[in-house]
N, C-alpha and C. Protein backbone atom coordinates (compact mmCIF):
# COMPACT_ATOMS: atom_id res chain seq x y z
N UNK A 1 -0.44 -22.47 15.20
CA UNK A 1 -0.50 -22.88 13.82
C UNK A 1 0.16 -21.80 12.96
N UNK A 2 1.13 -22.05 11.85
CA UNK A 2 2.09 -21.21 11.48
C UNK A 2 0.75 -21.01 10.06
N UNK A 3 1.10 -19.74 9.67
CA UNK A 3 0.66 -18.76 8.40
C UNK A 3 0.60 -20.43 7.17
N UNK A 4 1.56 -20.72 6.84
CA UNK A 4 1.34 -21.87 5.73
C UNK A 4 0.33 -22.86 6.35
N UNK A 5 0.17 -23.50 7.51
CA UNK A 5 -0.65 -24.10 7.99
C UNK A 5 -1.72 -24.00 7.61
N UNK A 6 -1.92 -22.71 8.10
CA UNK A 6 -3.32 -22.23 8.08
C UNK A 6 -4.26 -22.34 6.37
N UNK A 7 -2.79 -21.54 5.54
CA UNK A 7 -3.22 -21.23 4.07
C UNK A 7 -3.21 -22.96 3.44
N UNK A 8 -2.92 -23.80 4.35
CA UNK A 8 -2.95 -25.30 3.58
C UNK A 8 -4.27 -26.03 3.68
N UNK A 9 -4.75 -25.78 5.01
CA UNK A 9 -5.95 -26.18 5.88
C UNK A 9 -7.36 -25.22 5.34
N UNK A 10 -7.22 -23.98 4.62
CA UNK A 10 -8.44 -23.76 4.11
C UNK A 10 -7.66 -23.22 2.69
N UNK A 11 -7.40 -23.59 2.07
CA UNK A 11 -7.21 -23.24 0.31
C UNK A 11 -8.28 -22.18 0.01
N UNK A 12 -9.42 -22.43 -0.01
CA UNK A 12 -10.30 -21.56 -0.40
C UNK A 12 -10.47 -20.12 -0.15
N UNK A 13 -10.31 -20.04 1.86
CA UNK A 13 -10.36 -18.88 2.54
C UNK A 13 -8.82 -18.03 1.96
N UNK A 14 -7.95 -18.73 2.12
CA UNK A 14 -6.76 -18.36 1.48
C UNK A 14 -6.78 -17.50 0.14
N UNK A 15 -7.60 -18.41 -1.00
CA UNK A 15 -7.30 -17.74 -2.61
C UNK A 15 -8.04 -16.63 -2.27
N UNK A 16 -9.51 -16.22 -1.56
CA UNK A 16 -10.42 -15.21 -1.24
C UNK A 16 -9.71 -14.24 -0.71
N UNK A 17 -8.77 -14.11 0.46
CA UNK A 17 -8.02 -13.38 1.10
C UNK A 17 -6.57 -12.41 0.20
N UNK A 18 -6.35 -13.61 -0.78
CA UNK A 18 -5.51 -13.04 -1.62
C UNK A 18 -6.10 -11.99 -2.38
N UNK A 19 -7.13 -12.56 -3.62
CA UNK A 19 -7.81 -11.83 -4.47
C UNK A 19 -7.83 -10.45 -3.60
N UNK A 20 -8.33 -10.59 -2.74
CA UNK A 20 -8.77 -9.17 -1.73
C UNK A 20 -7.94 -8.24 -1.63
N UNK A 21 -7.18 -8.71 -1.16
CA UNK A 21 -5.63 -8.19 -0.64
C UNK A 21 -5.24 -7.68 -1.52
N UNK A 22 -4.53 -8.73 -3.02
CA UNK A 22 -3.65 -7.68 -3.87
C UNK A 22 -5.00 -6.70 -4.94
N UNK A 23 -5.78 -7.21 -4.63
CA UNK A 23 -6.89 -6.27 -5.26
C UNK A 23 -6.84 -4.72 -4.55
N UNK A 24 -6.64 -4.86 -3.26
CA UNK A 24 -6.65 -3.22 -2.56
C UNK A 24 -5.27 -2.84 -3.18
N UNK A 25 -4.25 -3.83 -3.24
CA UNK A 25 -2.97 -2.99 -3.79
C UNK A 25 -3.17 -2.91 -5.15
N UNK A 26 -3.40 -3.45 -5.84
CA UNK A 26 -3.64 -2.77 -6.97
C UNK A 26 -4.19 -1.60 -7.63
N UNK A 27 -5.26 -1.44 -6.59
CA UNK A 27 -6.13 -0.04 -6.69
C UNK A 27 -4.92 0.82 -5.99
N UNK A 28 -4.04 0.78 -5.06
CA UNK A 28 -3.40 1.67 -4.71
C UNK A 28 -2.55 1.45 -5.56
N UNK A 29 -1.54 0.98 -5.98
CA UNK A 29 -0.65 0.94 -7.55
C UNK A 29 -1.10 1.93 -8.89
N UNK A 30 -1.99 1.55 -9.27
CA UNK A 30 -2.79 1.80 -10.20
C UNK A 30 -3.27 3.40 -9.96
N UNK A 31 -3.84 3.84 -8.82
CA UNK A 31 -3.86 5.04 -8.36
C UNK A 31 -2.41 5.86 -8.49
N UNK A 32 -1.51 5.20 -7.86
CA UNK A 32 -0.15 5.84 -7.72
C UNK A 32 0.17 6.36 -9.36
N UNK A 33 -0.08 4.90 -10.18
CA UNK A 33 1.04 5.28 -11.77
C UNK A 33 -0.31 5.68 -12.53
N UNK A 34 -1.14 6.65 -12.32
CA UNK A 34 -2.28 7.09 -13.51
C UNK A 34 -2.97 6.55 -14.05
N UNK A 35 -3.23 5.30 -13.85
CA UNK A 35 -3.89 4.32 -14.37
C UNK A 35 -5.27 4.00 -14.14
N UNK A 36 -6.29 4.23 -14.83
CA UNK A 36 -7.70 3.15 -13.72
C UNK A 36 -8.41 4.79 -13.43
N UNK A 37 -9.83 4.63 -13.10
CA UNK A 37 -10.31 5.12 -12.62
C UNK A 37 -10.33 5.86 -11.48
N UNK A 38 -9.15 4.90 -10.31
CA UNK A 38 -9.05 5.72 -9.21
C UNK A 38 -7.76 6.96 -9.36
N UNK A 39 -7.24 7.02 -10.37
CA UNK A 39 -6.57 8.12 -10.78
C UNK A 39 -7.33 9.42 -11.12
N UNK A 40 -8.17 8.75 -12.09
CA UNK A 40 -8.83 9.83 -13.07
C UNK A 40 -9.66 10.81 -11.47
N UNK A 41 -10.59 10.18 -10.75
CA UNK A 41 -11.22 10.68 -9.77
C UNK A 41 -10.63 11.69 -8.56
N UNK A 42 -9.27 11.12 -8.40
CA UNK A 42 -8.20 11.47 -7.01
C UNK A 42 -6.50 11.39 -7.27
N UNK A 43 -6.07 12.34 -7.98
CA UNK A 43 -4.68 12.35 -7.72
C UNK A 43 -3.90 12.47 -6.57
N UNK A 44 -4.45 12.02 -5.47
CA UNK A 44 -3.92 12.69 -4.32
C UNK A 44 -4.40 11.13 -3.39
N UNK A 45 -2.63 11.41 -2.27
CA UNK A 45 -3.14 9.88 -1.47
C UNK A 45 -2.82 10.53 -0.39
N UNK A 46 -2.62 9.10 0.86
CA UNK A 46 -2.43 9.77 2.00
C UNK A 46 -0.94 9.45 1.98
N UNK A 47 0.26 10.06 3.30
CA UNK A 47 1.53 9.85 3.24
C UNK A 47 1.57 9.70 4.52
N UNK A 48 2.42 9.25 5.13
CA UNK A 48 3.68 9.76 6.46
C UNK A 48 4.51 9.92 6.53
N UNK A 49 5.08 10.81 7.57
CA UNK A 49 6.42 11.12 7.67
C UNK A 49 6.69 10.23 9.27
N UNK A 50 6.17 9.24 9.78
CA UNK A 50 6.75 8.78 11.01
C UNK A 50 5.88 7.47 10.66
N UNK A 51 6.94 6.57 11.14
CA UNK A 51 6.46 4.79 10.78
C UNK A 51 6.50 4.21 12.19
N UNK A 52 7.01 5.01 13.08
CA UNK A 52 7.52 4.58 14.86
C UNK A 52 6.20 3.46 15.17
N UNK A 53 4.64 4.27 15.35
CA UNK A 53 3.70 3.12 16.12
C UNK A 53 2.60 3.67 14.79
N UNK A 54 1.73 2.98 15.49
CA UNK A 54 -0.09 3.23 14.45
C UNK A 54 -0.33 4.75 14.83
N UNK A 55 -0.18 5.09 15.77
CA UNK A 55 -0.59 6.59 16.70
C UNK A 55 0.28 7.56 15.74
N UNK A 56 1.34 7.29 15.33
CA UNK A 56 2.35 8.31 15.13
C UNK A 56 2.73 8.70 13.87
N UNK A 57 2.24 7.38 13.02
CA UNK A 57 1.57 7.39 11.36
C UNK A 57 0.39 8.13 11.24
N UNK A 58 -0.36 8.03 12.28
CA UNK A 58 -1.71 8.39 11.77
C UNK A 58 -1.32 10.29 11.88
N UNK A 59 -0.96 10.39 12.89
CA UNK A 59 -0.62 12.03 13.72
C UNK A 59 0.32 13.11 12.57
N UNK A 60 1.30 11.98 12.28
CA UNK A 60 1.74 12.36 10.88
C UNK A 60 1.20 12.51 9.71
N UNK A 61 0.13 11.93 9.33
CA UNK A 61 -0.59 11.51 7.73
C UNK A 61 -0.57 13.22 7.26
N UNK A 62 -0.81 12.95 5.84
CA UNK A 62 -1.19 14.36 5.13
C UNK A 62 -1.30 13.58 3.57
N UNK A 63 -2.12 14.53 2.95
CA UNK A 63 -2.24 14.47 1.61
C UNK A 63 -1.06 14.65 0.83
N UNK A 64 -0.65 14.15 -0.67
CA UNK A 64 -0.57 15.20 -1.40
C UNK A 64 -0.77 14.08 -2.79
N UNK A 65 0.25 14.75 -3.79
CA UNK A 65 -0.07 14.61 -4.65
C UNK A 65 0.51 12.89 -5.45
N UNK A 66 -0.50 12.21 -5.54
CA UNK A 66 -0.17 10.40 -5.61
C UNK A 66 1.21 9.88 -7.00
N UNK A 67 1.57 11.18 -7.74
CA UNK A 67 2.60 11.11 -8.30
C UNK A 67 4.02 11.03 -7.63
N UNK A 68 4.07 11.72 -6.38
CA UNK A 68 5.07 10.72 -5.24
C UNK A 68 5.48 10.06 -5.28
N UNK A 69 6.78 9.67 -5.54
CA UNK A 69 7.03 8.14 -5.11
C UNK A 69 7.81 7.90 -3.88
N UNK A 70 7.12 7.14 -2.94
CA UNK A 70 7.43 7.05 -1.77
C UNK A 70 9.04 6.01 -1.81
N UNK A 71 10.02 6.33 -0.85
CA UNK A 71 10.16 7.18 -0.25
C UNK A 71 10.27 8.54 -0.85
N UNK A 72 10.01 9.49 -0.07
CA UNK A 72 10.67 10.50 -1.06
C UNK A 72 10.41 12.02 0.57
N UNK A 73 11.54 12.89 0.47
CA UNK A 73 11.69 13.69 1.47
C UNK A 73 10.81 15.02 1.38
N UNK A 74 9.86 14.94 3.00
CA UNK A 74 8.81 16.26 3.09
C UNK A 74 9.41 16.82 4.19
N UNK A 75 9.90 18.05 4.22
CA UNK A 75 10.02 18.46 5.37
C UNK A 75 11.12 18.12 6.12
N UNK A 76 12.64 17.66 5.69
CA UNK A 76 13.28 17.07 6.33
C UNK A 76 13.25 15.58 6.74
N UNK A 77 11.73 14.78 6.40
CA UNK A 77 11.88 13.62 6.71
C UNK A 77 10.90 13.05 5.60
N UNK A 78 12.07 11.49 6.02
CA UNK A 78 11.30 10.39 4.71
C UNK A 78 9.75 10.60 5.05
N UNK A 79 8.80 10.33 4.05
CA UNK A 79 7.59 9.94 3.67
C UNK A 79 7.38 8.57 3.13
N UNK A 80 6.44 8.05 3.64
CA UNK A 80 6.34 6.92 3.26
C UNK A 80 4.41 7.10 2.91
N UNK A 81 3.87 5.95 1.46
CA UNK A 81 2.53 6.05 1.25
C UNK A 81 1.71 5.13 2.51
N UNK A 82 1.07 5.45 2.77
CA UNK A 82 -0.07 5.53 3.98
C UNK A 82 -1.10 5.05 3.43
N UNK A 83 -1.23 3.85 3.56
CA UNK A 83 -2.82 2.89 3.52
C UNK A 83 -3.43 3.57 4.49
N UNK A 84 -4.71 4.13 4.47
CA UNK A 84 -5.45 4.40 5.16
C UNK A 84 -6.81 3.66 5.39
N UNK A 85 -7.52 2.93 6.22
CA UNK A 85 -8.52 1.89 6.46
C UNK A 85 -9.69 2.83 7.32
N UNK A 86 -11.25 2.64 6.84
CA UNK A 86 -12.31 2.79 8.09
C UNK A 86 -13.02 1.88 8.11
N UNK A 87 -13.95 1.03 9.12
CA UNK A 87 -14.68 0.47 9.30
C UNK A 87 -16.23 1.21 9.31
N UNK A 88 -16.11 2.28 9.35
CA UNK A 88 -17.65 3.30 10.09
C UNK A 88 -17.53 4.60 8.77
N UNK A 89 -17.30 4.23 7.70
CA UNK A 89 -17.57 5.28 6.52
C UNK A 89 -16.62 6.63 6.58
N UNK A 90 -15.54 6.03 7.54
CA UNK A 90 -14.59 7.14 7.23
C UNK A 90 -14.77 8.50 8.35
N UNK A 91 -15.56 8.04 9.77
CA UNK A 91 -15.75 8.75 10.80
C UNK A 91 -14.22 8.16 11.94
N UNK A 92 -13.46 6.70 11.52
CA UNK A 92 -12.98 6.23 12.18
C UNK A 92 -11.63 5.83 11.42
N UNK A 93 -10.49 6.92 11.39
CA UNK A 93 -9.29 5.81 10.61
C UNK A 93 -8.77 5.46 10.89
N UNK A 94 -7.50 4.69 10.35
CA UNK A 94 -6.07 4.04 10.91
C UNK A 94 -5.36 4.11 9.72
N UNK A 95 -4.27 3.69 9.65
CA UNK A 95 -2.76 3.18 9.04
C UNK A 95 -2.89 1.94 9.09
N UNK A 96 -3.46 0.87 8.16
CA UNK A 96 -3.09 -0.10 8.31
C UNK A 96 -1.66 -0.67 7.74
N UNK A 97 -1.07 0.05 6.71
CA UNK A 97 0.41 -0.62 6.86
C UNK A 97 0.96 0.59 5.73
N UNK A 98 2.18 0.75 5.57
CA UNK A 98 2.95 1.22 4.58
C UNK A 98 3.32 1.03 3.26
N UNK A 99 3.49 2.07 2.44
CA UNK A 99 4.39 1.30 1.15
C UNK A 99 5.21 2.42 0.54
N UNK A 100 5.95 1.51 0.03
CA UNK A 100 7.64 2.27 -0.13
C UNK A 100 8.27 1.80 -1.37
N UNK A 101 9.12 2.49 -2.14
CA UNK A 101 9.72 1.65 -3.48
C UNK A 101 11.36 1.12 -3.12
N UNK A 102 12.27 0.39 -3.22
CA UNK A 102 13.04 -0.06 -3.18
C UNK A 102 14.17 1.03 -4.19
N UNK A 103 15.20 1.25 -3.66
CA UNK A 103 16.04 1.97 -4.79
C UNK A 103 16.15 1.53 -6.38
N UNK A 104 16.02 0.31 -6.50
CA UNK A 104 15.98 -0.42 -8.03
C UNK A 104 14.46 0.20 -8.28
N UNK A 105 13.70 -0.15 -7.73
CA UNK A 105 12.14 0.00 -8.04
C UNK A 105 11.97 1.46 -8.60
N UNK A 106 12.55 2.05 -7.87
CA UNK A 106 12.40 3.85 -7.98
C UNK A 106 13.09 4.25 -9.34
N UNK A 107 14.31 3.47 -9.79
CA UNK A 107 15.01 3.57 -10.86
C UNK A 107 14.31 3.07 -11.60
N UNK A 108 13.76 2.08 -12.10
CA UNK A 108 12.95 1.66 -12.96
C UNK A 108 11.71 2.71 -13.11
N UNK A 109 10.78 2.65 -12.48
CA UNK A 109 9.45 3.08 -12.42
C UNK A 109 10.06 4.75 -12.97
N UNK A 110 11.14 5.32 -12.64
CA UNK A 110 11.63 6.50 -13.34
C UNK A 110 11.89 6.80 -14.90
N UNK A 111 12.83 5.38 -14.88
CA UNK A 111 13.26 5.25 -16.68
C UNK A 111 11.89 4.84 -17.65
N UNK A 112 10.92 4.20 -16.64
CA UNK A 112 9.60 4.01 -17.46
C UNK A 112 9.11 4.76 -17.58
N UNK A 113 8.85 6.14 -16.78
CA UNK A 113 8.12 7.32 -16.70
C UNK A 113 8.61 8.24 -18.44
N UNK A 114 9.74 7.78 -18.22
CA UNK A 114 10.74 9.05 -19.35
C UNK A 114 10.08 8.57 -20.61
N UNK A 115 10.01 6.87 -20.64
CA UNK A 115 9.16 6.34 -21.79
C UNK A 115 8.21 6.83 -22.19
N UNK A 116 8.03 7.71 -23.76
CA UNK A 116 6.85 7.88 -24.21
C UNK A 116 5.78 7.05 -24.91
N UNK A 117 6.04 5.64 -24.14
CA UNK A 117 5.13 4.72 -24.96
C UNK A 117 3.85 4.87 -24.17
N UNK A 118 2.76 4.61 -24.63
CA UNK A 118 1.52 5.07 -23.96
C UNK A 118 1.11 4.42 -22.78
N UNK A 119 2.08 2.61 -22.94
CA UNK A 119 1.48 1.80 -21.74
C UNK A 119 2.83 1.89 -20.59
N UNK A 120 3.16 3.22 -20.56
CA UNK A 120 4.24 3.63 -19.51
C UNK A 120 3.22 3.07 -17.95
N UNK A 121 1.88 3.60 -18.06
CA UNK A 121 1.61 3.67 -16.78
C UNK A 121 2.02 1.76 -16.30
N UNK A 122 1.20 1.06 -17.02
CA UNK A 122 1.11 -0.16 -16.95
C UNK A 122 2.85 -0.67 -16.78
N UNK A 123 4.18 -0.28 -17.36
CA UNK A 123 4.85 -0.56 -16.84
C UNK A 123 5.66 -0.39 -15.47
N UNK A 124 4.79 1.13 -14.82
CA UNK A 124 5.29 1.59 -14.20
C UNK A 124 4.59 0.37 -12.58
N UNK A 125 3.49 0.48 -13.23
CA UNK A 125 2.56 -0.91 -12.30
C UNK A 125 3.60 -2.20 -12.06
N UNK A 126 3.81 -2.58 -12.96
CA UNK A 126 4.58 -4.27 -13.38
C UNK A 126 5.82 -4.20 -12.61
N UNK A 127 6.49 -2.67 -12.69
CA UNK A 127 8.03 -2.40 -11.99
C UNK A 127 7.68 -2.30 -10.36
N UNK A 128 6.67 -1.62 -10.40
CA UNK A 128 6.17 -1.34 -8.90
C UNK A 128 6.38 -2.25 -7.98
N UNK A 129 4.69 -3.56 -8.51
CA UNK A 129 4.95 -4.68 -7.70
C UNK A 129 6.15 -5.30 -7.58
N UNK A 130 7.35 -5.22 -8.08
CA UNK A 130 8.37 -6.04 -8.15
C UNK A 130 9.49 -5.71 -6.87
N UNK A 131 9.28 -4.04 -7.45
CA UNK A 131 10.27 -3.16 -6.74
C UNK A 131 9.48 -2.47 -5.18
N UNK A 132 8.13 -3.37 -4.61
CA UNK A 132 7.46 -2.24 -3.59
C UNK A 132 8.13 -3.35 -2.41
N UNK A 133 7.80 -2.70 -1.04
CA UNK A 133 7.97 -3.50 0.07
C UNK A 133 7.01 -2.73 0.84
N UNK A 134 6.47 -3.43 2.03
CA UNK A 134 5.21 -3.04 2.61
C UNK A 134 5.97 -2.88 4.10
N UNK A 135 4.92 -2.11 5.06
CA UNK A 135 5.56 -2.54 7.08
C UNK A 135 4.21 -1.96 7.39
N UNK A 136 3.60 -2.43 8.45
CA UNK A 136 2.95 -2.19 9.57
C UNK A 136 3.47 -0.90 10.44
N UNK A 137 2.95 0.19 10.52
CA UNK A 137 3.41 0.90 11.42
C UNK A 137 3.67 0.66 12.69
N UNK A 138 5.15 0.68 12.63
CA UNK A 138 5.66 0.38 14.66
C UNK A 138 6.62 -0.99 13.63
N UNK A 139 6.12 -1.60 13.09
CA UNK A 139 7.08 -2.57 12.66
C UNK A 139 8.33 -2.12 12.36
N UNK A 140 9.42 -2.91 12.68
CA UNK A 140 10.98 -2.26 12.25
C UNK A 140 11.20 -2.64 10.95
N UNK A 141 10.98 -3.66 10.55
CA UNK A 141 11.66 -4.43 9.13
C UNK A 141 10.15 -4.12 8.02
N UNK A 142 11.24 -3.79 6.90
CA UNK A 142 10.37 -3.67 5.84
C UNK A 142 10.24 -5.05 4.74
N UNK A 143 9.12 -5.54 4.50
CA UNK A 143 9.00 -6.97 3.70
C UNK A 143 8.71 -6.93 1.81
N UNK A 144 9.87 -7.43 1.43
CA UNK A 144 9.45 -6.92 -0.36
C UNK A 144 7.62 -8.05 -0.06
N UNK A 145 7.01 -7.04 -1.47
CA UNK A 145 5.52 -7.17 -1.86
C UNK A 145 5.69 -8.66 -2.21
N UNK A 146 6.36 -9.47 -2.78
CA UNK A 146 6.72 -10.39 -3.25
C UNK A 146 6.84 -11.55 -2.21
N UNK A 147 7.17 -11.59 -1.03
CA UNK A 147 7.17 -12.54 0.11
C UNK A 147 5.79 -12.42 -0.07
N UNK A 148 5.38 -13.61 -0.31
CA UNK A 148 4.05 -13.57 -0.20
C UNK A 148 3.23 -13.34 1.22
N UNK A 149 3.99 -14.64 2.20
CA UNK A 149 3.32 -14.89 3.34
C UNK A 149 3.62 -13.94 4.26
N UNK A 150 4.36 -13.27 4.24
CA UNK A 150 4.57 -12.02 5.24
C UNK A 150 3.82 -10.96 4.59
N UNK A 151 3.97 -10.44 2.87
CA UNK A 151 3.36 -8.91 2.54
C UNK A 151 1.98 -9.40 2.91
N UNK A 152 1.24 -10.46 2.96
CA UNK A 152 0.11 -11.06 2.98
C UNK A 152 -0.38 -11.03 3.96
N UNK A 153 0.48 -11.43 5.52
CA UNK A 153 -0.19 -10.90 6.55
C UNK A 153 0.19 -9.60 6.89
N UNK A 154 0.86 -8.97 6.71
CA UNK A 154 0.89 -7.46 6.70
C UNK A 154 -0.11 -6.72 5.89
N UNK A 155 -0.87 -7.20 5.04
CA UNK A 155 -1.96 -6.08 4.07
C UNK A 155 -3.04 -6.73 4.90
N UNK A 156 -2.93 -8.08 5.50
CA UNK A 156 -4.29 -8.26 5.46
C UNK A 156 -5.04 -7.26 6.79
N UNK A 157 -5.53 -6.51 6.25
CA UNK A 157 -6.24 -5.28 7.30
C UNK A 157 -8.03 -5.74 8.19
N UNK A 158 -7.86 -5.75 8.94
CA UNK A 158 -8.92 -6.00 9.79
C UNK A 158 -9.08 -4.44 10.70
N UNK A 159 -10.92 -4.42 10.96
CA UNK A 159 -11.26 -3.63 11.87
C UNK A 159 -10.85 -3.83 12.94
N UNK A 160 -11.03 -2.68 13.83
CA UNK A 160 -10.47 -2.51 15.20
C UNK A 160 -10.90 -4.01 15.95
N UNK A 161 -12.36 -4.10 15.76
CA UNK A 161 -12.54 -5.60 16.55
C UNK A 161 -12.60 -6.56 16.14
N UNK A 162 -11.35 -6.66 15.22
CA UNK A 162 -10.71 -8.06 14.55
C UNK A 162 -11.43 -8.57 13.20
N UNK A 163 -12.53 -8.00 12.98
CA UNK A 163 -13.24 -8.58 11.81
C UNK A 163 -13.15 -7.85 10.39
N UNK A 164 -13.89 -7.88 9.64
CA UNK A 164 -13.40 -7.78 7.70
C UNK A 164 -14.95 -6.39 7.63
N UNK A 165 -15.69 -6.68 8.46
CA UNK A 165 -16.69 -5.81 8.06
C UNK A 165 -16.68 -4.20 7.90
N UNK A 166 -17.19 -3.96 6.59
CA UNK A 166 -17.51 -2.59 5.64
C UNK A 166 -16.29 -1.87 5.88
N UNK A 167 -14.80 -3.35 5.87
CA UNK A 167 -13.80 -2.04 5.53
C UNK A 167 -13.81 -1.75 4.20
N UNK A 168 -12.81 -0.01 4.36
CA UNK A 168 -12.14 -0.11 3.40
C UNK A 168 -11.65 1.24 3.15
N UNK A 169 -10.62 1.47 2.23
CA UNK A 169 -9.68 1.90 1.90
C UNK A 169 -10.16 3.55 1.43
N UNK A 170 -9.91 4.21 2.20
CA UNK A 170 -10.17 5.68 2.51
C UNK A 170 -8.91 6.25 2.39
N UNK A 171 -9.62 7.42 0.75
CA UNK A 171 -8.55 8.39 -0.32
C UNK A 171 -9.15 9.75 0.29
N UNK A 172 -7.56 10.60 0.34
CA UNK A 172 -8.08 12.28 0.53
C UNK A 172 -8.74 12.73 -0.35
């Protein structure tokens, strides 16, 4: 049964899955451009410098500072922002997928920055989603945020043993 199938056959489970979904990206958006509470608390996210498998994102991860805009070069190599997921309060992580700005995206979200209008952050949000694309670590192809049905099954993050329970989204 193909992804639209599925989202045709339960509408409901579908709109729930969404809300969810761009709700975690938003908190990571919103974190990224200063915005929201999860700024004020944590300027700082996770990154990678290797997208190869889940093992090699994770081995790579490091902090720094969530004003980053991914891509952007550490060390000789691209960085990319690092969703980080636990099921067990953060004794257990992973990489559940990537995010990255598109060269237009990066240009924008820049010329908005220079803006001294106060709701810079909020545009820098609006340019974001437009201009982000997401991947699964180990995945080769990167998917703009905007494909719905692909960024959609790519965010949608599940625990190790396939289920939704007490994840969630673990900041340095």
């Amino acid at each position: 049964m193909s992804v639209r199938e599925k989202i045709n056959s339960h509408p409901v489970w579908a709109a729930v899955m969404t809300v969810i979904i761009v709700s975690g990206i938003v908190y990571v958006m919103l974190q990224m451009s200063g915005v929201g509470v999860a700024a004020k608390l944590s300027n700082r996210a996770f990154f990678t410098t290797d997208d190869s498998s889940p093992a090699a994102a994770k081995a790579a991860l490091f902090a720094d500072s969530a004003d980053n805009l991914p891509p952007f070069q550490k060390n000789g190599k691209t960085a990319y922002l690092a969703c980080v997921f636990s099921c067990d309060g953060g004794k257990t992580t992973w990489v559940g997928y990537l995010l990255r700005y598109t060269p237009q995206g990066l240009e924008q979200i820049r010329a908005a920055t220079t803006n001294t209008n106060p709701s810079q952050g909020l545009a820098k949000f609006k340019i974001g989603m437009q201009g982000t694309q997401v991947k699964r670590p180990g995945d080769g192809q990167w998917t703009d945020f905007n494909n719905s049905s692909r960024s959609v099954s790519i965010t949608d993050v599940r625990c190790p043993d396939g289920s939704r329970d007490n994840i969630m989204m673990v900041n340095p």
